[in-house]
N, C-alpha and C. Protein backbone atom coordinates (compact mmCIF):
# COMPACT_ATOMS: atom_id res chain seq x y z
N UNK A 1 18.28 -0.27 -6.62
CA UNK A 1 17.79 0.28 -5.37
C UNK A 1 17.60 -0.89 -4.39
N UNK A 2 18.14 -0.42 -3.03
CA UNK A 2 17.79 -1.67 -2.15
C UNK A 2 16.26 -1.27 -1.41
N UNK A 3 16.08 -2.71 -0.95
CA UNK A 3 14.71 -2.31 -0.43
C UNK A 3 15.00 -3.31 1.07
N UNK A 4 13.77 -2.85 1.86
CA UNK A 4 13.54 -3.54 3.23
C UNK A 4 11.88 -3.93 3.32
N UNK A 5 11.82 -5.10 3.81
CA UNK A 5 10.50 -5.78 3.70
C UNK A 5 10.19 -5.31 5.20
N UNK A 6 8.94 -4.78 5.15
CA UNK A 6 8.34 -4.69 6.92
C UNK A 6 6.50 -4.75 6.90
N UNK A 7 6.32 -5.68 7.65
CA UNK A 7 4.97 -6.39 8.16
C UNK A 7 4.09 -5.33 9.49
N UNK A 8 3.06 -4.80 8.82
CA UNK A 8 2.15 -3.65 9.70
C UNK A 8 1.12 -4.46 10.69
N UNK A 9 1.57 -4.20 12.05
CA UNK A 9 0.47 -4.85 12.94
C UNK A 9 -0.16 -3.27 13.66
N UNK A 10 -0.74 -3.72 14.23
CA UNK A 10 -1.38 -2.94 15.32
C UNK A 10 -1.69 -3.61 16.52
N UNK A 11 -1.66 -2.88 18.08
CA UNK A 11 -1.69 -3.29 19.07
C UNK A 11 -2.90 -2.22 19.47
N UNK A 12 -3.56 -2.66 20.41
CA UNK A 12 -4.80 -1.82 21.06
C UNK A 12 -4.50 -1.10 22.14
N UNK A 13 -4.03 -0.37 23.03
CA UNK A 13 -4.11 0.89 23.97
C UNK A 13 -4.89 1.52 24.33
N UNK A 14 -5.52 1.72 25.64
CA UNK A 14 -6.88 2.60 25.95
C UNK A 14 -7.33 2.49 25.20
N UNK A 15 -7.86 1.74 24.03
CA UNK A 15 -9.19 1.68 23.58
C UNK A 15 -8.80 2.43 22.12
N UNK A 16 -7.47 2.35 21.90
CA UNK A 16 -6.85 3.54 20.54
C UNK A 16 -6.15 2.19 19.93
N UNK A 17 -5.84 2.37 18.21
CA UNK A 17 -4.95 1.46 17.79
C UNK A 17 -3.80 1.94 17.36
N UNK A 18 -2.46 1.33 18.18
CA UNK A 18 -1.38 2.20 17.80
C UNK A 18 -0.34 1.05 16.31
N UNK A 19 -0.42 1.92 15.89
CA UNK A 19 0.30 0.71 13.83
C UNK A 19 1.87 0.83 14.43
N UNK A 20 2.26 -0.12 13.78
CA UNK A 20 3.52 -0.09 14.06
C UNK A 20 4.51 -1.43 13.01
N UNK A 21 5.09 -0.98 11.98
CA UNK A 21 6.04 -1.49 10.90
C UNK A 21 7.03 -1.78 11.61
N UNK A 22 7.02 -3.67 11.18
CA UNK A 22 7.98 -4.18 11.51
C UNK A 22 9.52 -5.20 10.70
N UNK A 23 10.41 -4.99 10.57
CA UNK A 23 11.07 -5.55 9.78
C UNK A 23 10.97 -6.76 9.90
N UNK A 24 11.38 -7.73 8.76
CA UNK A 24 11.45 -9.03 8.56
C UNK A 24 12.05 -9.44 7.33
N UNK A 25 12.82 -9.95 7.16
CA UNK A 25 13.58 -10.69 6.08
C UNK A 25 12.77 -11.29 4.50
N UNK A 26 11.51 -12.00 5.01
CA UNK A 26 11.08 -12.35 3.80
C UNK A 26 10.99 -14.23 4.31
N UNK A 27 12.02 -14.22 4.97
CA UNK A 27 11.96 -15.68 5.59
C UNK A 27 11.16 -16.43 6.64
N UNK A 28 10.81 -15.45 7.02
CA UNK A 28 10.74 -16.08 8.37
C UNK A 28 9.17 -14.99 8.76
N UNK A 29 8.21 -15.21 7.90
CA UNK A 29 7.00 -14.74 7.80
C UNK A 29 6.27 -15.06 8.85
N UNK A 30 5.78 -16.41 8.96
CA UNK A 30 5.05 -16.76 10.36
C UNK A 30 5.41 -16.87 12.02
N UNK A 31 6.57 -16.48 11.62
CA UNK A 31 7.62 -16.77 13.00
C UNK A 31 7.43 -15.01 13.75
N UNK A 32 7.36 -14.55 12.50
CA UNK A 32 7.48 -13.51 13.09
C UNK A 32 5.75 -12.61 13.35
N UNK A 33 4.84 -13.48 12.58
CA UNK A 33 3.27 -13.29 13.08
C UNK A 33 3.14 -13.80 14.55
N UNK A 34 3.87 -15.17 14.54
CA UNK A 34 3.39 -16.20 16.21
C UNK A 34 4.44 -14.65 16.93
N UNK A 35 5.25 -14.22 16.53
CA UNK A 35 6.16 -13.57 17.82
C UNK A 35 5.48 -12.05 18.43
N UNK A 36 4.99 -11.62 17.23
CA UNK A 36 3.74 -10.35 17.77
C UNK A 36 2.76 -11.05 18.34
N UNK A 37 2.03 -11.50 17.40
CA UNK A 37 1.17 -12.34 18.58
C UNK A 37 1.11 -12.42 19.64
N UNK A 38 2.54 -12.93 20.08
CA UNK A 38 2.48 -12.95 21.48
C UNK A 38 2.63 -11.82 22.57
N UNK A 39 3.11 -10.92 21.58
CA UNK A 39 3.66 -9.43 21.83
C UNK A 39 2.34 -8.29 22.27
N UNK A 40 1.09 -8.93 21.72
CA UNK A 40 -0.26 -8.44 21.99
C UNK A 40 -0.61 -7.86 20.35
N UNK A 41 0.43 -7.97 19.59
CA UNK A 41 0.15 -7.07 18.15
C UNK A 41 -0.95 -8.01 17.60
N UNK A 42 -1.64 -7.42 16.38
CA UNK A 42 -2.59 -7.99 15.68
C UNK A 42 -2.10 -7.43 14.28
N UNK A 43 -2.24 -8.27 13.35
CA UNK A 43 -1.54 -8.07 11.93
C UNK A 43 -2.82 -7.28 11.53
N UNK A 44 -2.77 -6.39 9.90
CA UNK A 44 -3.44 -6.30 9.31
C UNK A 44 -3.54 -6.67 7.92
N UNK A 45 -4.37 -7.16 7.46
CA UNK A 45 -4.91 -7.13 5.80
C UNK A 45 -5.17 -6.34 5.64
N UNK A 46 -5.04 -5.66 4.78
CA UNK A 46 -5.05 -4.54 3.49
C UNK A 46 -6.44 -5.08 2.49
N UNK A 47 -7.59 -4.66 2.79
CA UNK A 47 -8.66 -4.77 1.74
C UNK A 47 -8.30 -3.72 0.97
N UNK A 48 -9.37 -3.72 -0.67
CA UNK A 48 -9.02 -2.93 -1.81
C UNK A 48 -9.24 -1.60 -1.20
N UNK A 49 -10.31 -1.31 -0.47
CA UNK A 49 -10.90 -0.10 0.11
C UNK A 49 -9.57 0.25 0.63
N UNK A 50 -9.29 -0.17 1.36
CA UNK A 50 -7.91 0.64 2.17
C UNK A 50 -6.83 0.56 0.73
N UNK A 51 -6.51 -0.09 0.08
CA UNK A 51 -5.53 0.41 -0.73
C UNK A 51 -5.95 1.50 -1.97
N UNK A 52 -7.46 1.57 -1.62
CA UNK A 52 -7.28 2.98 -2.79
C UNK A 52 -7.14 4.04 -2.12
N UNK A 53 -7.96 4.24 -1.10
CA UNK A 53 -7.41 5.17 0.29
C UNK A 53 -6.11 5.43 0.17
N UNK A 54 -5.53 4.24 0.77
CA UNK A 54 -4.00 4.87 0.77
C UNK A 54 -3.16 5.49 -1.26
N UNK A 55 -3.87 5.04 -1.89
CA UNK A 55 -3.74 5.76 -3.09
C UNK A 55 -3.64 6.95 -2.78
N UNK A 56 -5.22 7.50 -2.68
CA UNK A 56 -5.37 9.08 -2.13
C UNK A 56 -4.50 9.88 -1.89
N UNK A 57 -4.09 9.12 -0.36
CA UNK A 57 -3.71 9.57 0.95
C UNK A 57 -2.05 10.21 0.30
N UNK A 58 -1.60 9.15 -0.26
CA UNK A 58 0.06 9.77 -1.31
C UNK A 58 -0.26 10.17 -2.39
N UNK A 59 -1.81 10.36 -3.06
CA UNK A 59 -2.00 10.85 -4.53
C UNK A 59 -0.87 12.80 -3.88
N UNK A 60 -1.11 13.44 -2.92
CA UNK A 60 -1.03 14.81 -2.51
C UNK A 60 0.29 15.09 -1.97
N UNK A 61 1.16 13.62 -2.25
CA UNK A 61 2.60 14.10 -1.88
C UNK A 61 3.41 13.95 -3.17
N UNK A 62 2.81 13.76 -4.72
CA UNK A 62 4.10 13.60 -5.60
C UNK A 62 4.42 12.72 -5.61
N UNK A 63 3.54 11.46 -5.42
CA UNK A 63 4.28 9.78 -5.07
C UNK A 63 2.79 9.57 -6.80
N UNK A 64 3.27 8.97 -7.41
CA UNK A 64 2.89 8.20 -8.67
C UNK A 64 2.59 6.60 -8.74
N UNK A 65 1.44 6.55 -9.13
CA UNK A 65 1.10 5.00 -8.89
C UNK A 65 1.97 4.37 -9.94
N UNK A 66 2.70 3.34 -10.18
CA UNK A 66 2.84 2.70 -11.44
C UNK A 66 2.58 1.52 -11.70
N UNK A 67 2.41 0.66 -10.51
CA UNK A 67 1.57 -0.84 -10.88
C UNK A 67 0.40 -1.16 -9.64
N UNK A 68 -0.68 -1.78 -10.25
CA UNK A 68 -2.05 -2.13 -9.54
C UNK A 68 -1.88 -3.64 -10.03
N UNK A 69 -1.84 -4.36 -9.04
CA UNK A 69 -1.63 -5.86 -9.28
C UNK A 69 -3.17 -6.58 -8.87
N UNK A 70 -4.41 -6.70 -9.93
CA UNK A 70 -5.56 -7.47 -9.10
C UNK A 70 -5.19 -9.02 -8.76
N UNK A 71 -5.95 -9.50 -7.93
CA UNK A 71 -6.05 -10.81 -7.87
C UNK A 71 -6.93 -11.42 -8.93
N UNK A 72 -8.08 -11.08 -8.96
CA UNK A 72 -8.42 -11.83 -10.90
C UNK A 72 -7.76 -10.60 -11.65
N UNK A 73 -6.91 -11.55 -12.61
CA UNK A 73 -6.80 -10.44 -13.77
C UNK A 73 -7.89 -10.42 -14.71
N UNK A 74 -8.75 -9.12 -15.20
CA UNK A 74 -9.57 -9.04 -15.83
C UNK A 74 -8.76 -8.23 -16.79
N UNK A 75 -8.22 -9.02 -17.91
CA UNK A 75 -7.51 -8.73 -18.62
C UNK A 75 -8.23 -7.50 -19.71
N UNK A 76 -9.45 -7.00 -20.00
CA UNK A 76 -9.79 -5.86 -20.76
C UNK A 76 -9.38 -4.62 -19.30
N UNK A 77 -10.13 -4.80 -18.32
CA UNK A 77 -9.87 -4.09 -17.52
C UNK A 77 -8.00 -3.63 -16.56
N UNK A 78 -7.17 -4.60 -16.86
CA UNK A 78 -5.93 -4.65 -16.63
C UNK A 78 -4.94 -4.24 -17.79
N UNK A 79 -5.59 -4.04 -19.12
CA UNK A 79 -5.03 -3.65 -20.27
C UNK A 79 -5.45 -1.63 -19.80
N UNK A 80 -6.64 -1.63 -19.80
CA UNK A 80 -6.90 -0.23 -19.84
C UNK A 80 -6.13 0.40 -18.47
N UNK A 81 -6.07 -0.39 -17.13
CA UNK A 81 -5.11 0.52 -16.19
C UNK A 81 -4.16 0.45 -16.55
N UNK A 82 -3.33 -0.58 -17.07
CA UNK A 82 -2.17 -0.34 -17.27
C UNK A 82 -1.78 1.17 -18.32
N UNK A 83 -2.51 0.86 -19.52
CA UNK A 83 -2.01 2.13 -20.22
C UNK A 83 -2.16 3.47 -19.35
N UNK A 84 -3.30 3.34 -18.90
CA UNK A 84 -3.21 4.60 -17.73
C UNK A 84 -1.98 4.68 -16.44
N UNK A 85 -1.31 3.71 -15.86
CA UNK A 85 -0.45 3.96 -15.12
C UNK A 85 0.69 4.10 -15.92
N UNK A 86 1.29 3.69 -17.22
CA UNK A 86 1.94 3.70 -18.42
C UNK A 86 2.12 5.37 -18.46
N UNK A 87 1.00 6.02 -18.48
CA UNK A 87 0.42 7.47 -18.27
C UNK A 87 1.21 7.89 -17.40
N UNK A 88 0.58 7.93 -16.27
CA UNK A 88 1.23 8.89 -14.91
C UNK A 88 2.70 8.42 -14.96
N UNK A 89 3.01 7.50 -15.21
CA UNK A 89 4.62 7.35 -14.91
C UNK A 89 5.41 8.29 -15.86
N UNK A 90 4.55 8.50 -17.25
CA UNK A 90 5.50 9.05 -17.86
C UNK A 90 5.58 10.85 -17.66
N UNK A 91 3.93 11.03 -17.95
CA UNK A 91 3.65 12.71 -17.39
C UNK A 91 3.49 12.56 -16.29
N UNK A 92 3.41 12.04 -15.18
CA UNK A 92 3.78 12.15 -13.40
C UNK A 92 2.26 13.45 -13.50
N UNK A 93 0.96 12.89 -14.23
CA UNK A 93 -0.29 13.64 -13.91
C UNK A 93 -0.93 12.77 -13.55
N UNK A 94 -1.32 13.87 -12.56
CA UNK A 94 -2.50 13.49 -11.25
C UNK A 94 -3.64 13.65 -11.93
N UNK A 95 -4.08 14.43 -13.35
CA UNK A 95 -5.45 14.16 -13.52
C UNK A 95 -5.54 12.72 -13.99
N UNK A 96 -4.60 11.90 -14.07
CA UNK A 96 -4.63 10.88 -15.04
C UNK A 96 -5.04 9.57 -13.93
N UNK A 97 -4.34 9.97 -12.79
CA UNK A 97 -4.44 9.25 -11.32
C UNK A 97 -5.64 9.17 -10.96
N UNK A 98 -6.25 10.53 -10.88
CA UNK A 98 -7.65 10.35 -10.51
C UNK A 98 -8.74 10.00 -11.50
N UNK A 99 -8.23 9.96 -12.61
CA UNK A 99 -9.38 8.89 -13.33
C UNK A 99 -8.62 7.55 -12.60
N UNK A 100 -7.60 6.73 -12.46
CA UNK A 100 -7.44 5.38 -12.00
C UNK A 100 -8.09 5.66 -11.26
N UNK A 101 -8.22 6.54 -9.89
CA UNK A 101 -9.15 5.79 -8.80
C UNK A 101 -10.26 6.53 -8.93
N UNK A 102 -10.82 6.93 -9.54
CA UNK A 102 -12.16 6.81 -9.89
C UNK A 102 -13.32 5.47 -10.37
N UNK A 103 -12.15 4.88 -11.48
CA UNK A 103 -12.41 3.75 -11.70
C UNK A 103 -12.14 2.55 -10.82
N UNK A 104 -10.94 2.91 -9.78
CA UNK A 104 -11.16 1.64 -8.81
C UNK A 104 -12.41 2.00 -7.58
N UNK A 105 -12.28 2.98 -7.65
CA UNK A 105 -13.53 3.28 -6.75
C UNK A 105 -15.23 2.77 -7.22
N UNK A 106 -15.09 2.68 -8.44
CA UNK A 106 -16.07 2.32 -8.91
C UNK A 106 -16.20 0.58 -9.47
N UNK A 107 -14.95 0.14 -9.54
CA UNK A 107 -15.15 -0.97 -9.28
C UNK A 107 -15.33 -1.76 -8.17
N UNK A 108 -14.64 -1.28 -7.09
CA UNK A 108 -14.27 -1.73 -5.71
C UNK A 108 -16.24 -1.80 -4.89
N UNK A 109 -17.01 -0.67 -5.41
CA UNK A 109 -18.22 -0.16 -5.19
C UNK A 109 -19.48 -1.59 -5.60
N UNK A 110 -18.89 -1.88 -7.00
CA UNK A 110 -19.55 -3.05 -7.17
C UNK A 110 -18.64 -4.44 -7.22
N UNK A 111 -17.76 -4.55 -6.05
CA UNK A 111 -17.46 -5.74 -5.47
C UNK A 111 -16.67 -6.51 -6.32
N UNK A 112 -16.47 -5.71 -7.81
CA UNK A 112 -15.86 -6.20 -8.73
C UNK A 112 -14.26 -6.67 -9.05
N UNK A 113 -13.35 -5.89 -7.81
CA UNK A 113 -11.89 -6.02 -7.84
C UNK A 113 -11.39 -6.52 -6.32
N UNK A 114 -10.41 -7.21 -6.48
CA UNK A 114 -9.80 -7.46 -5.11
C UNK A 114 -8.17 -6.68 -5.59
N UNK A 115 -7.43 -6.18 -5.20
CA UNK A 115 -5.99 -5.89 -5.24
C UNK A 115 -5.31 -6.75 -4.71
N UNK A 116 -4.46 -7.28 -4.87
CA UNK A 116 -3.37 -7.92 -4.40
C UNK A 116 -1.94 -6.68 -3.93
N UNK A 117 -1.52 -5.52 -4.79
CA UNK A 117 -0.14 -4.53 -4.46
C UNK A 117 -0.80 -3.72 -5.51
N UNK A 118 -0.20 -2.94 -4.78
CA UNK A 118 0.08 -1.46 -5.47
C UNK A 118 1.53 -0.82 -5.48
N UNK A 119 2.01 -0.56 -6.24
CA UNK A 119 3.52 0.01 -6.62
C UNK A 119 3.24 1.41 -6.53
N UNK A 120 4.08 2.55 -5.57
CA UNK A 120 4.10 3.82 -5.69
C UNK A 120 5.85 4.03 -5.71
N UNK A 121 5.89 5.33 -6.54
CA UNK A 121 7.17 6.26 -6.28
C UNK A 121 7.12 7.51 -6.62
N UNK A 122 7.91 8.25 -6.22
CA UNK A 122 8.45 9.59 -6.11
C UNK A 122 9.53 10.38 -6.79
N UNK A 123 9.63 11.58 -6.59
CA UNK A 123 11.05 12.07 -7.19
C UNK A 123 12.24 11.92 -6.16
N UNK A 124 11.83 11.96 -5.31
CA UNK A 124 12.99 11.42 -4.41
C UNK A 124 13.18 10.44 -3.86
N UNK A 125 13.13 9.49 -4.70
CA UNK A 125 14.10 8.40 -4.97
C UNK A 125 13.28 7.43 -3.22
N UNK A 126 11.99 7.64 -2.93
CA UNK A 126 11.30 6.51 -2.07
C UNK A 126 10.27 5.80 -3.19
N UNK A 127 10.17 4.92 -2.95
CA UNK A 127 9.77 3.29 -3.74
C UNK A 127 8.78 2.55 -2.65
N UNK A 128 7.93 2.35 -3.29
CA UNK A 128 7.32 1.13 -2.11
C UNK A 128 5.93 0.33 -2.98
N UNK A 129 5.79 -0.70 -2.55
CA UNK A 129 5.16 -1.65 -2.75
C UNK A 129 4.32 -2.12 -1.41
N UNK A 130 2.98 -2.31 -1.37
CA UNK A 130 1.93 -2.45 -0.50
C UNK A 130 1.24 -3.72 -1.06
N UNK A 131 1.07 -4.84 -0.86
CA UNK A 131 0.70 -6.12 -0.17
C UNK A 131 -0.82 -5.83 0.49
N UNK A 132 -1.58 -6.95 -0.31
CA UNK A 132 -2.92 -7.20 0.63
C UNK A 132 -2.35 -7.60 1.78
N UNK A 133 -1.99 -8.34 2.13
CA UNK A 133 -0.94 -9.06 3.24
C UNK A 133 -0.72 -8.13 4.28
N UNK A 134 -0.70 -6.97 3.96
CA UNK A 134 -0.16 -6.06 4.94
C UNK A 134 1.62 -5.72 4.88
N UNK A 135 2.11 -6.26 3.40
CA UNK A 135 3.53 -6.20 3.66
C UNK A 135 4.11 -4.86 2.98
N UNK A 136 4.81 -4.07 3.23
CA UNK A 136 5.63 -3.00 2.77
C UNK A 136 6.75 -3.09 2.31
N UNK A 137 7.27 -3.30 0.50
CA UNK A 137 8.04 -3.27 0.79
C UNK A 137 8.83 -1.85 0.14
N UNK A 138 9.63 -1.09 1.13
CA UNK A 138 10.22 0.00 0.87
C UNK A 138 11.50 0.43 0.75
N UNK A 139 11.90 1.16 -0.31
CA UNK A 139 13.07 1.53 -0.79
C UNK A 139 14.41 1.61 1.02
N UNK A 140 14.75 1.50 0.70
CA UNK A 140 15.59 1.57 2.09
C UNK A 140 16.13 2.36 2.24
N UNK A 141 16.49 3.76 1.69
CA UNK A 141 16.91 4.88 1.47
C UNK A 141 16.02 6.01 2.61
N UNK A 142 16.17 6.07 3.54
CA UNK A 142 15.37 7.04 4.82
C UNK A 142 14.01 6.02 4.93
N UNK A 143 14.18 4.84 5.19
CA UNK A 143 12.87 4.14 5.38
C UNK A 143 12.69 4.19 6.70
N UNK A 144 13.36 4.74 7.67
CA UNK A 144 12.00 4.71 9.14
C UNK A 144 11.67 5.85 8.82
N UNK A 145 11.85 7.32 8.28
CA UNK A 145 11.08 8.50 8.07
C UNK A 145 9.83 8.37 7.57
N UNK A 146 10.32 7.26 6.08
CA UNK A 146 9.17 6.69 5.45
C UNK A 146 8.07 5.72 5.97
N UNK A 147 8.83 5.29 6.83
CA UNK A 147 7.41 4.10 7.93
C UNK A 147 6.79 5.07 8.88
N UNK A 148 7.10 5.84 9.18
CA UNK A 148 6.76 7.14 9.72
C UNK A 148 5.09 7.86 9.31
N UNK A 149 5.65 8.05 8.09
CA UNK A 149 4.80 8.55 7.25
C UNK A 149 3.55 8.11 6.79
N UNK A 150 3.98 6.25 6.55
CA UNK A 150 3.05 5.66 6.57
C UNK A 150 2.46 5.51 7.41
N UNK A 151 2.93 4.71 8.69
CA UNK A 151 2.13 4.97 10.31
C UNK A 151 1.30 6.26 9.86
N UNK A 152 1.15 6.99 9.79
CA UNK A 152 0.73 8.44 9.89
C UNK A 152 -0.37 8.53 9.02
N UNK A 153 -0.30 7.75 7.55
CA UNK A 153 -1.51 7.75 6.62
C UNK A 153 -2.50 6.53 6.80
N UNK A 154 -1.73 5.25 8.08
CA UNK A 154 -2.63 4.34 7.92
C UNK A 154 -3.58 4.91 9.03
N UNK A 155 -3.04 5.21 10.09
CA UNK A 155 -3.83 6.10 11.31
C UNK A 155 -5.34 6.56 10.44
N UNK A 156 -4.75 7.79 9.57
CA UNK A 156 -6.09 8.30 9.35
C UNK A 156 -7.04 7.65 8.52
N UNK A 157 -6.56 6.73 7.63
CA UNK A 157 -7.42 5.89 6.91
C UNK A 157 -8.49 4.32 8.08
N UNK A 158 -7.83 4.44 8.76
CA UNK A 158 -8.36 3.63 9.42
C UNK A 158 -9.36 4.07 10.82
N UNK A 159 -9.59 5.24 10.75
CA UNK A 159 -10.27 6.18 11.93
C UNK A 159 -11.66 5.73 11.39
């Protein structure tokens, strides 16, 4: 599967924040922060809070978590999600999902996890990978529908 790397800023408008996914190679990372920048955009970081959110937000479209990447690995605690995402990938169950974010919710609560990515996919064949960083990277197969979509779930998570 091919994929396309794209970097989420936001720019301010009347007092509204409008998101907006931008492509970039992978190379040329800061070149292309100084060039929004100048553009009026403002990048975002992705805290854990917003990436279990956006968990949620695709738990209700048929999109399946399959990797949670922390920044400390707490290896008892990274053994037990894994078998659980091991889980949903194979029975594609959502009760199994919402114990994961139950438990990241409850870690995230006591300050205990940072995320680094989260890996989601689907039955139709969209893929994506989410970056504390703010980076996306998504299957390239209908990916502005799919940046679309996202625009659309970061909006409400961020209200």
């Amino acid at each position: 599967m091919k994929y396309v790397n794209k970097k989420l800023f936001y720019k301010t408008v009347n007092s509204k924040r409008i998101f907006s996914l931008f492509n970039y190679d992978g190379s040329e990372y800061y070149e292309l922060l100084e060039k929004k920048k100048n553009q009026g955009y403002v990048q975002l970081i992705l805290n854990s809070k917003f990436m279990i959110d956006f968990i949620k937000c695709f738990n209700t479209e048929n999109f399946w978590v399959y990797e949670i990447k922390l920044i400390q690995d707490d290896t008892d605690y990274a053994t037990d999600l894994n078998k659980l995402l091991k889980s949903i990938k194979r029975e594609k169950n959502k009760l199994i999902l919402s114990q994961v974010i139950k438990h990241l919710d409850i870690l995230y609560s006591t300050n205990s996890i940072e995320i680094e990515k989260i890996s989601l996919s689907n039955n139709s064949n969209k893929d994506m990978s989410i970056y504390s960083n703010g980076v996306f990277k998504l299957s390239q197969n209908d990916s502005e529908n799919f940046s679309n979509d996202i625009i659309e779930k970061v909006s409400d998570i961020t209200k």
